[in-house]
PDB file of N, CA and C in Angstrom:
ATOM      1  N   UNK A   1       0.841  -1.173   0.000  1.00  0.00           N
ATOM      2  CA  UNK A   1       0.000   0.000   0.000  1.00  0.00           C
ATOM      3  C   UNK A   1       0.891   1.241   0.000  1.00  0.00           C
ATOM      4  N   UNK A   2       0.603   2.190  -0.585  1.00  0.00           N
ATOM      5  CA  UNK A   2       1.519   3.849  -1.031  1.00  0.00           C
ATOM      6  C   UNK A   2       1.315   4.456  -0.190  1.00  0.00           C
ATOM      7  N   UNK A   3       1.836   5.318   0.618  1.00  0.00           N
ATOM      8  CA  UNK A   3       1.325   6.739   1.506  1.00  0.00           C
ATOM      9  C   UNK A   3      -0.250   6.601   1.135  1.00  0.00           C
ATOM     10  N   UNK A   4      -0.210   7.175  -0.299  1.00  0.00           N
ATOM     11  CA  UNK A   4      -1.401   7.671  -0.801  1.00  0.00           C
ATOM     12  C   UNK A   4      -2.236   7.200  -0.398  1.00  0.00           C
ATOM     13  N   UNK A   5      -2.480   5.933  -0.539  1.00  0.00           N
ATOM     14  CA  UNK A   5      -3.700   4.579  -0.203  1.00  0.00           C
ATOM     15  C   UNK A   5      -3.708   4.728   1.245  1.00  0.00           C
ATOM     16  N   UNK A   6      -2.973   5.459   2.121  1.00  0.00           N
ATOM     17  CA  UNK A   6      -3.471   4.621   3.604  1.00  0.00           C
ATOM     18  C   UNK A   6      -3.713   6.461   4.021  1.00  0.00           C
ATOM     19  N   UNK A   7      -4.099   6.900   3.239  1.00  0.00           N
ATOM     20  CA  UNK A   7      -4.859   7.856   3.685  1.00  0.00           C
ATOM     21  C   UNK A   7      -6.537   8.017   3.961  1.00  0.00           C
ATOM     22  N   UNK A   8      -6.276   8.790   5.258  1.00  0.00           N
ATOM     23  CA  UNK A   8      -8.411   7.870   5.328  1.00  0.00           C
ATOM     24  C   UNK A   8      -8.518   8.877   5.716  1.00  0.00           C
ATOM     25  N   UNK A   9      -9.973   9.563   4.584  1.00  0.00           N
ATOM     26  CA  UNK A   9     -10.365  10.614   4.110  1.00  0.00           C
ATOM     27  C   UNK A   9     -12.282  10.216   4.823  1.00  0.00           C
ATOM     28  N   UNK A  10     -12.621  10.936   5.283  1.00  0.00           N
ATOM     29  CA  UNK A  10     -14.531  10.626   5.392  1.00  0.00           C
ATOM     30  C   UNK A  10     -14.765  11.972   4.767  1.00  0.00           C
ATOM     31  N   UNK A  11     -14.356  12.817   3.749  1.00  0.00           N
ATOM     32  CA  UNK A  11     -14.493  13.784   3.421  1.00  0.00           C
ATOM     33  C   UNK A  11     -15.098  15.021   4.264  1.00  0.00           C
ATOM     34  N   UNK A  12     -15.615  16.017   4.186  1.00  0.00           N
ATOM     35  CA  UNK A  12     -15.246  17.364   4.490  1.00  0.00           C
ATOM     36  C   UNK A  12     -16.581  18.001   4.672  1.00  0.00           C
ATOM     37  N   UNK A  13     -17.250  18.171   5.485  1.00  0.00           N
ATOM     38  CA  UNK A  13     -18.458  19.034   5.954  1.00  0.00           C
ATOM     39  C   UNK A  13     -18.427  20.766   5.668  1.00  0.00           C
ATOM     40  N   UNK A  14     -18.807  21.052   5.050  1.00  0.00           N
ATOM     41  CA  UNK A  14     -18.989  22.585   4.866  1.00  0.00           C
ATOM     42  C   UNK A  14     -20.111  23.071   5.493  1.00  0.00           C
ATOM     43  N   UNK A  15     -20.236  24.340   5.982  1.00  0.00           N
ATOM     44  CA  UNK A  15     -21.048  25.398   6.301  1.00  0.00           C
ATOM     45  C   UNK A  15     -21.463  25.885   4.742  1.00  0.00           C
ATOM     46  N   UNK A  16     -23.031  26.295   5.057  1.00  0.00           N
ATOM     47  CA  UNK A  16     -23.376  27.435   3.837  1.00  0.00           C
ATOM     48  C   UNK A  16     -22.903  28.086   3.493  1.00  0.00           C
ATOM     49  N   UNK A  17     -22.147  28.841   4.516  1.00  0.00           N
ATOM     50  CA  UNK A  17     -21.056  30.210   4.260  1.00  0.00           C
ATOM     51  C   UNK A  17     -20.467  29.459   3.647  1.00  0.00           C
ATOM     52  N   UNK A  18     -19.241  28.753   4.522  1.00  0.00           N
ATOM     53  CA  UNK A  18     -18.401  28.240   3.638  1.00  0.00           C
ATOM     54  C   UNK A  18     -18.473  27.816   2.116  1.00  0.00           C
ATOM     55  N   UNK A  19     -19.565  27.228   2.059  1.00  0.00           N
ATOM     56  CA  UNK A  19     -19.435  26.909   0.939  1.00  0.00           C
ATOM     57  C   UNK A  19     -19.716  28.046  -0.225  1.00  0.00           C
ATOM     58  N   UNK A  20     -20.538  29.082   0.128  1.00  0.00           N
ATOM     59  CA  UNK A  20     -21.124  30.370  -0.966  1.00  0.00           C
ATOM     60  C   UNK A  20     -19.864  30.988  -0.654  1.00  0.00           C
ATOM     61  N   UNK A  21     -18.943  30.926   0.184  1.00  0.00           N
ATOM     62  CA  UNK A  21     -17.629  31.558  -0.071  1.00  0.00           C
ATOM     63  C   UNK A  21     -17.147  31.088  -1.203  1.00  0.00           C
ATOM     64  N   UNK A  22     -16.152  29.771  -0.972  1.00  0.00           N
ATOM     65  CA  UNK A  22     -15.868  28.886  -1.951  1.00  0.00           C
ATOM     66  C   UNK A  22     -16.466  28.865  -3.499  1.00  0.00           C
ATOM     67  N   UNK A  23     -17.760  29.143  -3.773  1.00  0.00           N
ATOM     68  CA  UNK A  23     -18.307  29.321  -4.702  1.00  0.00           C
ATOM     69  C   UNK A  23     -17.734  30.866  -5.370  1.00  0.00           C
ATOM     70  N   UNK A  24     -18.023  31.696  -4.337  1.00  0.00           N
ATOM     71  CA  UNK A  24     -17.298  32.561  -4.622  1.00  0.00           C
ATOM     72  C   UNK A  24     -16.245  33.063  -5.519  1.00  0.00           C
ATOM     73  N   UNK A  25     -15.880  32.220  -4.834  1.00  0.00           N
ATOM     74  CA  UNK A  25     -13.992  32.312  -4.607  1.00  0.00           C
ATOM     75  C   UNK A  25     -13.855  31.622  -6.350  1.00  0.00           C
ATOM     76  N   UNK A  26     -14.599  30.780  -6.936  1.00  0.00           N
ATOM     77  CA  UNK A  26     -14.663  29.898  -8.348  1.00  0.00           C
ATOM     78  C   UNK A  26     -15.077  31.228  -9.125  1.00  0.00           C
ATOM     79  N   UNK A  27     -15.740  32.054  -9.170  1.00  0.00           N
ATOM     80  CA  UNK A  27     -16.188  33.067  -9.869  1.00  0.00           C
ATOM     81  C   UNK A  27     -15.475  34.226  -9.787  1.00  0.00           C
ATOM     82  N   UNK A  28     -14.727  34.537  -8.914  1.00  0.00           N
ATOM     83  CA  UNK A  28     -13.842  35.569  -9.056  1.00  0.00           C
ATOM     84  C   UNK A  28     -12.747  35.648  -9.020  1.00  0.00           C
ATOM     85  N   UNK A  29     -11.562  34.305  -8.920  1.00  0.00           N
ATOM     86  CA  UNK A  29      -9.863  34.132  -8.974  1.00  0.00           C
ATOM     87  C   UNK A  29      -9.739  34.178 -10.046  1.00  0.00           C
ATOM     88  N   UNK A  30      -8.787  34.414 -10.631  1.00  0.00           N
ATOM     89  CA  UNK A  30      -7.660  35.008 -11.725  1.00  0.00           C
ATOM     90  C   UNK A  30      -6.898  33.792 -11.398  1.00  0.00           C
ATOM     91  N   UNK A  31      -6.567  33.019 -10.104  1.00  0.00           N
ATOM     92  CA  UNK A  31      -5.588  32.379 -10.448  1.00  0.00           C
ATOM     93  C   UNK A  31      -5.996  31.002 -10.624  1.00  0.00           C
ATOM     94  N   UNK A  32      -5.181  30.199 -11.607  1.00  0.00           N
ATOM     95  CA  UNK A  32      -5.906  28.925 -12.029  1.00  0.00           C
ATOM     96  C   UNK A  32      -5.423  27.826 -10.595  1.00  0.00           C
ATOM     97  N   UNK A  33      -4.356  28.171  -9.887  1.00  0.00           N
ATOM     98  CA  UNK A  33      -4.001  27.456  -8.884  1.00  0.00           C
ATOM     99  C   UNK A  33      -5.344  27.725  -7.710  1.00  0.00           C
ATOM    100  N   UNK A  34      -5.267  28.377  -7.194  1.00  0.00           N
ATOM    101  CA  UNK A  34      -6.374  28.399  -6.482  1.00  0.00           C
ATOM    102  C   UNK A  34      -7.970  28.323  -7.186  1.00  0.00           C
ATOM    103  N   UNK A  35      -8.103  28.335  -7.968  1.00  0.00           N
ATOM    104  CA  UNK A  35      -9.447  27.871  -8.994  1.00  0.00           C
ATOM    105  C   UNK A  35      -9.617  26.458  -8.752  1.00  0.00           C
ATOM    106  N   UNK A  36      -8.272  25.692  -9.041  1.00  0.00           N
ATOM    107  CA  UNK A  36      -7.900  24.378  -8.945  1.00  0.00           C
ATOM    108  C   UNK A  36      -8.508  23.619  -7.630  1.00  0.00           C
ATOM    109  N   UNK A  37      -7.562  24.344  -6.591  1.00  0.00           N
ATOM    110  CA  UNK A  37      -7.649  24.069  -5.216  1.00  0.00           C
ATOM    111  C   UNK A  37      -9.155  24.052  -4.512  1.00  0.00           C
ATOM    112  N   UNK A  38     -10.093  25.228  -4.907  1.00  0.00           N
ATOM    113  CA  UNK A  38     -11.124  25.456  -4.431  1.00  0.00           C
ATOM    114  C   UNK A  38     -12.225  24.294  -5.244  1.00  0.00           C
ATOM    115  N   UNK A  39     -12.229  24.199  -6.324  1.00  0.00           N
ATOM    116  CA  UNK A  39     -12.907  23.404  -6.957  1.00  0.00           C
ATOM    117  C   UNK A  39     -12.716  22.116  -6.604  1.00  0.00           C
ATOM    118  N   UNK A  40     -11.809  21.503  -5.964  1.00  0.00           N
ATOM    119  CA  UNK A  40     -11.357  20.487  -5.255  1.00  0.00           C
ATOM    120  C   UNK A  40     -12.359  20.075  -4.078  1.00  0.00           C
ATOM    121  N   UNK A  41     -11.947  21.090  -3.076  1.00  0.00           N
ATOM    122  CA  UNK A  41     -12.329  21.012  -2.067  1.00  0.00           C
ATOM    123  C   UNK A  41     -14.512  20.913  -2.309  1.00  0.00           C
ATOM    124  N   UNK A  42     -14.371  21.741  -3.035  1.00  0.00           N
ATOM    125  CA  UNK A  42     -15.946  21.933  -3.810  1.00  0.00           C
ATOM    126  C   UNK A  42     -16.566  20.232  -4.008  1.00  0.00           C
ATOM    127  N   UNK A  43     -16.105  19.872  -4.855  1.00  0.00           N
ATOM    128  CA  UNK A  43     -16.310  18.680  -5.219  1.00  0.00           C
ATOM    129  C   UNK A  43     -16.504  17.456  -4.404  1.00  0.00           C
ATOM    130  N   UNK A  44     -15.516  17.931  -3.534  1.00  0.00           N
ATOM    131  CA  UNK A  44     -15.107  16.364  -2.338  1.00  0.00           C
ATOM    132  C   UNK A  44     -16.254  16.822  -1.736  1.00  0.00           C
ATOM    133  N   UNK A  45     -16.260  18.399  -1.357  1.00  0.00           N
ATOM    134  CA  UNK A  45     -16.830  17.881  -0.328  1.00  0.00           C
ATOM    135  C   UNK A  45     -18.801  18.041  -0.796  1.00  0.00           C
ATOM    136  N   UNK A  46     -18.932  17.828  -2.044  1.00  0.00           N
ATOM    137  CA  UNK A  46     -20.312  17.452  -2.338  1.00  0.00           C
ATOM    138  C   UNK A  46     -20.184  15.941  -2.218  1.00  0.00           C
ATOM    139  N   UNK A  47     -19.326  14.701  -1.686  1.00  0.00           N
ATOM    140  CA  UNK A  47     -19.524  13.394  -2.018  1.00  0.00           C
ATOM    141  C   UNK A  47     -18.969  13.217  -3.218  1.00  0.00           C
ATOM    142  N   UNK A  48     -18.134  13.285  -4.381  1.00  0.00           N
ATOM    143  CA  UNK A  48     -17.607  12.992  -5.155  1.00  0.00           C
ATOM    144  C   UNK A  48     -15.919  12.499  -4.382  1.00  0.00           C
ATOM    145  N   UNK A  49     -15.746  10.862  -4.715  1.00  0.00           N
ATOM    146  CA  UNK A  49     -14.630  10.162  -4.220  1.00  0.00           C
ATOM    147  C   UNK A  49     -13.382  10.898  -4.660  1.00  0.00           C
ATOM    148  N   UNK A  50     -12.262  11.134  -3.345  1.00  0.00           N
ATOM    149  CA  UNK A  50     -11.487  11.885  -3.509  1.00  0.00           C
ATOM    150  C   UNK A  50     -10.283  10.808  -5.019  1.00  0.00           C
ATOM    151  N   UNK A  51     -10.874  10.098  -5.111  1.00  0.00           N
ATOM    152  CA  UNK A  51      -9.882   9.534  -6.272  1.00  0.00           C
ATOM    153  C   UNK A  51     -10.072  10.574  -7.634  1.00  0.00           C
ATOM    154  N   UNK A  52     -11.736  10.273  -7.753  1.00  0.00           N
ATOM    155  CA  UNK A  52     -12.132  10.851  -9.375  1.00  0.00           C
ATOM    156  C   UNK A  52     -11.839  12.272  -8.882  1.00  0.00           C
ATOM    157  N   UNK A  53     -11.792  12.851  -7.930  1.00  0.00           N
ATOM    158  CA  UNK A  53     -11.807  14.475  -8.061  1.00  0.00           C
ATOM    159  C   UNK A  53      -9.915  14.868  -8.356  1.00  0.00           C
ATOM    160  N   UNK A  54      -9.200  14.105  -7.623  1.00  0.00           N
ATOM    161  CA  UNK A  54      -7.788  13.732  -8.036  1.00  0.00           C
ATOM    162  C   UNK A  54      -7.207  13.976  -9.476  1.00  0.00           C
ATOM    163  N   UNK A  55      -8.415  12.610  -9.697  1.00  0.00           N
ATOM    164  CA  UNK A  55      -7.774  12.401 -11.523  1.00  0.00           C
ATOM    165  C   UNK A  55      -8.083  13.568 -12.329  1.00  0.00           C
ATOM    166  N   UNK A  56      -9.536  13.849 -12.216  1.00  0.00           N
ATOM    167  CA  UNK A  56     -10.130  15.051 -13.024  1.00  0.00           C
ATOM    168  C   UNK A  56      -9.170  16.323 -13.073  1.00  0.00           C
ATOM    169  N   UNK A  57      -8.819  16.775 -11.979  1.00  0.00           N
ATOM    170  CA  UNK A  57      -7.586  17.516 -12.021  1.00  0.00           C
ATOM    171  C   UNK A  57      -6.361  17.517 -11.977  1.00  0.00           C
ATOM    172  N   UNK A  58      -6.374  16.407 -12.170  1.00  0.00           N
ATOM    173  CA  UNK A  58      -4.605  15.860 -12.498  1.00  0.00           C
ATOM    174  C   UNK A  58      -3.449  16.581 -11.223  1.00  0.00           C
ATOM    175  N   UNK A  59      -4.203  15.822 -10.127  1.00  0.00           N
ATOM    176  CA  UNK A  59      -3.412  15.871  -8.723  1.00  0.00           C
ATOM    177  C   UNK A  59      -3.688  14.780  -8.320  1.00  0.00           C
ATOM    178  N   UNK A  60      -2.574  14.940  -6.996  1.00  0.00           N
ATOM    179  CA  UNK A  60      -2.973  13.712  -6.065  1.00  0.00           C
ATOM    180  C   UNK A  60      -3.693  13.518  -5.159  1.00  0.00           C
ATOM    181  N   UNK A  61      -4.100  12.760  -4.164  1.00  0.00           N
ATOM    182  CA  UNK A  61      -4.756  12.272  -3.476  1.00  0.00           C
ATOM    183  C   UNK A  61      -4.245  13.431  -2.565  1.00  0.00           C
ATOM    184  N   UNK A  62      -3.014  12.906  -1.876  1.00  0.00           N
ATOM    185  CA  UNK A  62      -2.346  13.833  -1.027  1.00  0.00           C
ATOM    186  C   UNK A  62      -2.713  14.983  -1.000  1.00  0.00           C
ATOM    187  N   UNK A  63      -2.729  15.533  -2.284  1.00  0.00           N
ATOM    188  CA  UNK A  63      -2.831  17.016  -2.612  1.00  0.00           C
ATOM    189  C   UNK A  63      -4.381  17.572  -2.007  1.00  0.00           C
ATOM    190  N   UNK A  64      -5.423  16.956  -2.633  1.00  0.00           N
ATOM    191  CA  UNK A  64      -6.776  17.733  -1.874  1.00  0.00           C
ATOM    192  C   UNK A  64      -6.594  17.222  -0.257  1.00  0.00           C
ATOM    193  N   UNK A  65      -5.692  15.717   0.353  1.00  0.00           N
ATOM    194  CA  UNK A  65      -5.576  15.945   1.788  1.00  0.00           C
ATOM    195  C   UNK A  65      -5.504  17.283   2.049  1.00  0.00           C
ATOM    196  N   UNK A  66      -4.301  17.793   2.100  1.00  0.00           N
ATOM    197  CA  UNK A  66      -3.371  18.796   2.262  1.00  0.00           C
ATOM    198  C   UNK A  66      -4.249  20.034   2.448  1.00  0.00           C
ATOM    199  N   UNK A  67      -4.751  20.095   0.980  1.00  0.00           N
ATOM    200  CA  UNK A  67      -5.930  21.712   0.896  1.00  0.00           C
ATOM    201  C   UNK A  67      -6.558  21.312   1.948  1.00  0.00           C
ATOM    202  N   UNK A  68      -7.382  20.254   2.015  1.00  0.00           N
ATOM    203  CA  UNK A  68      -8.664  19.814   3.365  1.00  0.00           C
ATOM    204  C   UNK A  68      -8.118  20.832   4.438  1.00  0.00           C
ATOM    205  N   UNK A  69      -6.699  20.089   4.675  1.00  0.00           N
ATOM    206  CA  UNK A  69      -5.982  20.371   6.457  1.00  0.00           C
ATOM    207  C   UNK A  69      -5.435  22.002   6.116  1.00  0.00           C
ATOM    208  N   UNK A  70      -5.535  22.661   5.479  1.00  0.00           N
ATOM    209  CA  UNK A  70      -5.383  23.756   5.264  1.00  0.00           C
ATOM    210  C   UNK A  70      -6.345  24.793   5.609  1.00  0.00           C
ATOM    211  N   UNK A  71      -7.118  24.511   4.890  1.00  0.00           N
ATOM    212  CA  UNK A  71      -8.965  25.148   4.855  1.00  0.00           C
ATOM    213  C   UNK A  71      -9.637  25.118   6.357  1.00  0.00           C
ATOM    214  N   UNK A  72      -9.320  23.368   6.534  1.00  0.00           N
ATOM    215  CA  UNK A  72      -9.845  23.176   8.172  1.00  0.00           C
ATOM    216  C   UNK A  72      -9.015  24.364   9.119  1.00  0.00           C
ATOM    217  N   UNK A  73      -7.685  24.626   8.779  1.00  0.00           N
ATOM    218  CA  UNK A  73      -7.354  25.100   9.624  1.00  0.00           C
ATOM    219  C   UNK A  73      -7.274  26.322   9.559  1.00  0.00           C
ATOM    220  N   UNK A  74      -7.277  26.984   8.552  1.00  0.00           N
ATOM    221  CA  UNK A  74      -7.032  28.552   8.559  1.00  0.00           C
ATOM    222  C   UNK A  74      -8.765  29.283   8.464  1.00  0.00           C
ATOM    223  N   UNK A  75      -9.256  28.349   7.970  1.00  0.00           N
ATOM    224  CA  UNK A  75     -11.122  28.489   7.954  1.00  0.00           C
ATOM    225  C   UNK A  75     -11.287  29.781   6.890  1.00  0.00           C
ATOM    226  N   UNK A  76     -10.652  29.818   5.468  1.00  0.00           N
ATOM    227  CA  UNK A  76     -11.037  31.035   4.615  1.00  0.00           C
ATOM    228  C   UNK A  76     -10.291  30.422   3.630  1.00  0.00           C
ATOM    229  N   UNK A  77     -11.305  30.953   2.527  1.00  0.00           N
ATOM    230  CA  UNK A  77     -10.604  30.589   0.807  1.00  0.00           C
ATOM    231  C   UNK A  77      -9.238  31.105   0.929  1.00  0.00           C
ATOM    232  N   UNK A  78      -8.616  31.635   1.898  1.00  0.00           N
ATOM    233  CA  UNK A  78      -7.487  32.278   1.508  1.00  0.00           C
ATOM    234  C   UNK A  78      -6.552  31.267   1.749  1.00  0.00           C
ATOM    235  N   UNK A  79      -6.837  30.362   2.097  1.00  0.00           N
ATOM    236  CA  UNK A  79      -6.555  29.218   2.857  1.00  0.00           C
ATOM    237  C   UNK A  79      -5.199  28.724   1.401  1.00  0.00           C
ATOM    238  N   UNK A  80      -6.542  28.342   0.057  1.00  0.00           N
ATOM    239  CA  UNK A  80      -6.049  27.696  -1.342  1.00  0.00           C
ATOM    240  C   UNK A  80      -5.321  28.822  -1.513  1.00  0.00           C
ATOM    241  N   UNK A  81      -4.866  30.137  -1.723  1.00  0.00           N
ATOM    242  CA  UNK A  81      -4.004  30.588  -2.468  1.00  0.00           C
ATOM    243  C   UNK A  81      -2.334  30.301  -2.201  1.00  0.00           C
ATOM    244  N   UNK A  82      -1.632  30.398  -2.729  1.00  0.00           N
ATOM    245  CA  UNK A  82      -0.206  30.384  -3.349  1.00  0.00           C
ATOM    246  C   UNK A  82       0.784  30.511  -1.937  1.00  0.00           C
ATOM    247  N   UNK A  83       1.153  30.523  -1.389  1.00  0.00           N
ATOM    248  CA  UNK A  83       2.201  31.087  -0.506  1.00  0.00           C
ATOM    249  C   UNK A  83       3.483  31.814  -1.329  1.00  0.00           C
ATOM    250  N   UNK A  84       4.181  32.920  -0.781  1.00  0.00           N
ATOM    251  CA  UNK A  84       5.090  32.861  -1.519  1.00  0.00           C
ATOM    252  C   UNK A  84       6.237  32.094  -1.733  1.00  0.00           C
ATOM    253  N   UNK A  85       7.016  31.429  -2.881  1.00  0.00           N
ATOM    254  CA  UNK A  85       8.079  30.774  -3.009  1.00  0.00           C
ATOM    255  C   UNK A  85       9.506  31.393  -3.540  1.00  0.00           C
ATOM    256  N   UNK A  86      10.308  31.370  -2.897  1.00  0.00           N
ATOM    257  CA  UNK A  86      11.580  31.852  -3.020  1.00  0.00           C
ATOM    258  C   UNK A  86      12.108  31.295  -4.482  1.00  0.00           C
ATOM    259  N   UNK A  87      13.005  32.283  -4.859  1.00  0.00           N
ATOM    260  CA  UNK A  87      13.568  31.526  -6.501  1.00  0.00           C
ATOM    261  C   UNK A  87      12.290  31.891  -7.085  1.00  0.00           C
TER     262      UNK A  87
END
Protein backbone atom coordinates (compact mmCIF):
# COMPACT_ATOMS: atom_id res chain seq x y z
CA UNK A 1 0.00 0.00 0.00
CA UNK A 2 1.52 3.85 -1.03
CA UNK A 3 1.32 6.74 1.51
CA UNK A 4 -1.40 7.67 -0.80
CA UNK A 5 -3.70 4.58 -0.20
CA UNK A 6 -3.47 4.62 3.60
CA UNK A 7 -4.86 7.86 3.69
CA UNK A 8 -8.41 7.87 5.33
CA UNK A 9 -10.37 10.61 4.11
CA UNK A 10 -14.53 10.63 5.39
CA UNK A 11 -14.49 13.78 3.42
CA UNK A 12 -15.25 17.36 4.49
CA UNK A 13 -18.46 19.03 5.95
CA UNK A 14 -18.99 22.59 4.87
CA UNK A 15 -21.05 25.40 6.30
CA UNK A 16 -23.38 27.43 3.84
CA UNK A 17 -21.06 30.21 4.26
CA UNK A 18 -18.40 28.24 3.64
CA UNK A 19 -19.44 26.91 0.94
CA UNK A 20 -21.12 30.37 -0.97
CA UNK A 21 -17.63 31.56 -0.07
CA UNK A 22 -15.87 28.89 -1.95
CA UNK A 23 -18.31 29.32 -4.70
CA UNK A 24 -17.30 32.56 -4.62
CA UNK A 25 -13.99 32.31 -4.61
CA UNK A 26 -14.66 29.90 -8.35
CA UNK A 27 -16.19 33.07 -9.87
CA UNK A 28 -13.84 35.57 -9.06
CA UNK A 29 -9.86 34.13 -8.97
CA UNK A 30 -7.66 35.01 -11.73
CA UNK A 31 -5.59 32.38 -10.45
CA UNK A 32 -5.91 28.92 -12.03
CA UNK A 33 -4.00 27.46 -8.88
CA UNK A 34 -6.37 28.40 -6.48
CA UNK A 35 -9.45 27.87 -8.99
CA UNK A 36 -7.90 24.38 -8.94
CA UNK A 37 -7.65 24.07 -5.22
CA UNK A 38 -11.12 25.46 -4.43
CA UNK A 39 -12.91 23.40 -6.96
CA UNK A 40 -11.36 20.49 -5.25
CA UNK A 41 -12.33 21.01 -2.07
CA UNK A 42 -15.95 21.93 -3.81
CA UNK A 43 -16.31 18.68 -5.22
CA UNK A 44 -15.11 16.36 -2.34
CA UNK A 45 -16.83 17.88 -0.33
CA UNK A 46 -20.31 17.45 -2.34
CA UNK A 47 -19.52 13.39 -2.02
CA UNK A 48 -17.61 12.99 -5.15
CA UNK A 49 -14.63 10.16 -4.22
CA UNK A 50 -11.49 11.89 -3.51
CA UNK A 51 -9.88 9.53 -6.27
CA UNK A 52 -12.13 10.85 -9.38
CA UNK A 53 -11.81 14.48 -8.06
CA UNK A 54 -7.79 13.73 -8.04
CA UNK A 55 -7.77 12.40 -11.52
CA UNK A 56 -10.13 15.05 -13.02
CA UNK A 57 -7.59 17.52 -12.02
CA UNK A 58 -4.61 15.86 -12.50
CA UNK A 59 -3.41 15.87 -8.72
CA UNK A 60 -2.97 13.71 -6.06
CA UNK A 61 -4.76 12.27 -3.48
CA UNK A 62 -2.35 13.83 -1.03
CA UNK A 63 -2.83 17.02 -2.61
CA UNK A 64 -6.78 17.73 -1.87
CA UNK A 65 -5.58 15.94 1.79
CA UNK A 66 -3.37 18.80 2.26
CA UNK A 67 -5.93 21.71 0.90
CA UNK A 68 -8.66 19.81 3.37
CA UNK A 69 -5.98 20.37 6.46
CA UNK A 70 -5.38 23.76 5.26
CA UNK A 71 -8.96 25.15 4.85
CA UNK A 72 -9.84 23.18 8.17
CA UNK A 73 -7.35 25.10 9.62
CA UNK A 74 -7.03 28.55 8.56
CA UNK A 75 -11.12 28.49 7.95
CA UNK A 76 -11.04 31.03 4.61
CA UNK A 77 -10.60 30.59 0.81
CA UNK A 78 -7.49 32.28 1.51
CA UNK A 79 -6.56 29.22 2.86
CA UNK A 80 -6.05 27.70 -1.34
CA UNK A 81 -4.00 30.59 -2.47
CA UNK A 82 -0.21 30.38 -3.35
CA UNK A 83 2.20 31.09 -0.51
CA UNK A 84 5.09 32.86 -1.52
CA UNK A 85 8.08 30.77 -3.01
CA UNK A 86 11.58 31.85 -3.02
CA UNK A 87 13.57 31.53 -6.50
Amino acid sequence: MSAQEGIAMSGIHLTAEEQLQLEQTLRETHDAHQYKRTLAILEYSRGRPIKEVAQSLGVTRQSIHNWVVKLQQQGTSQALVDGARPG
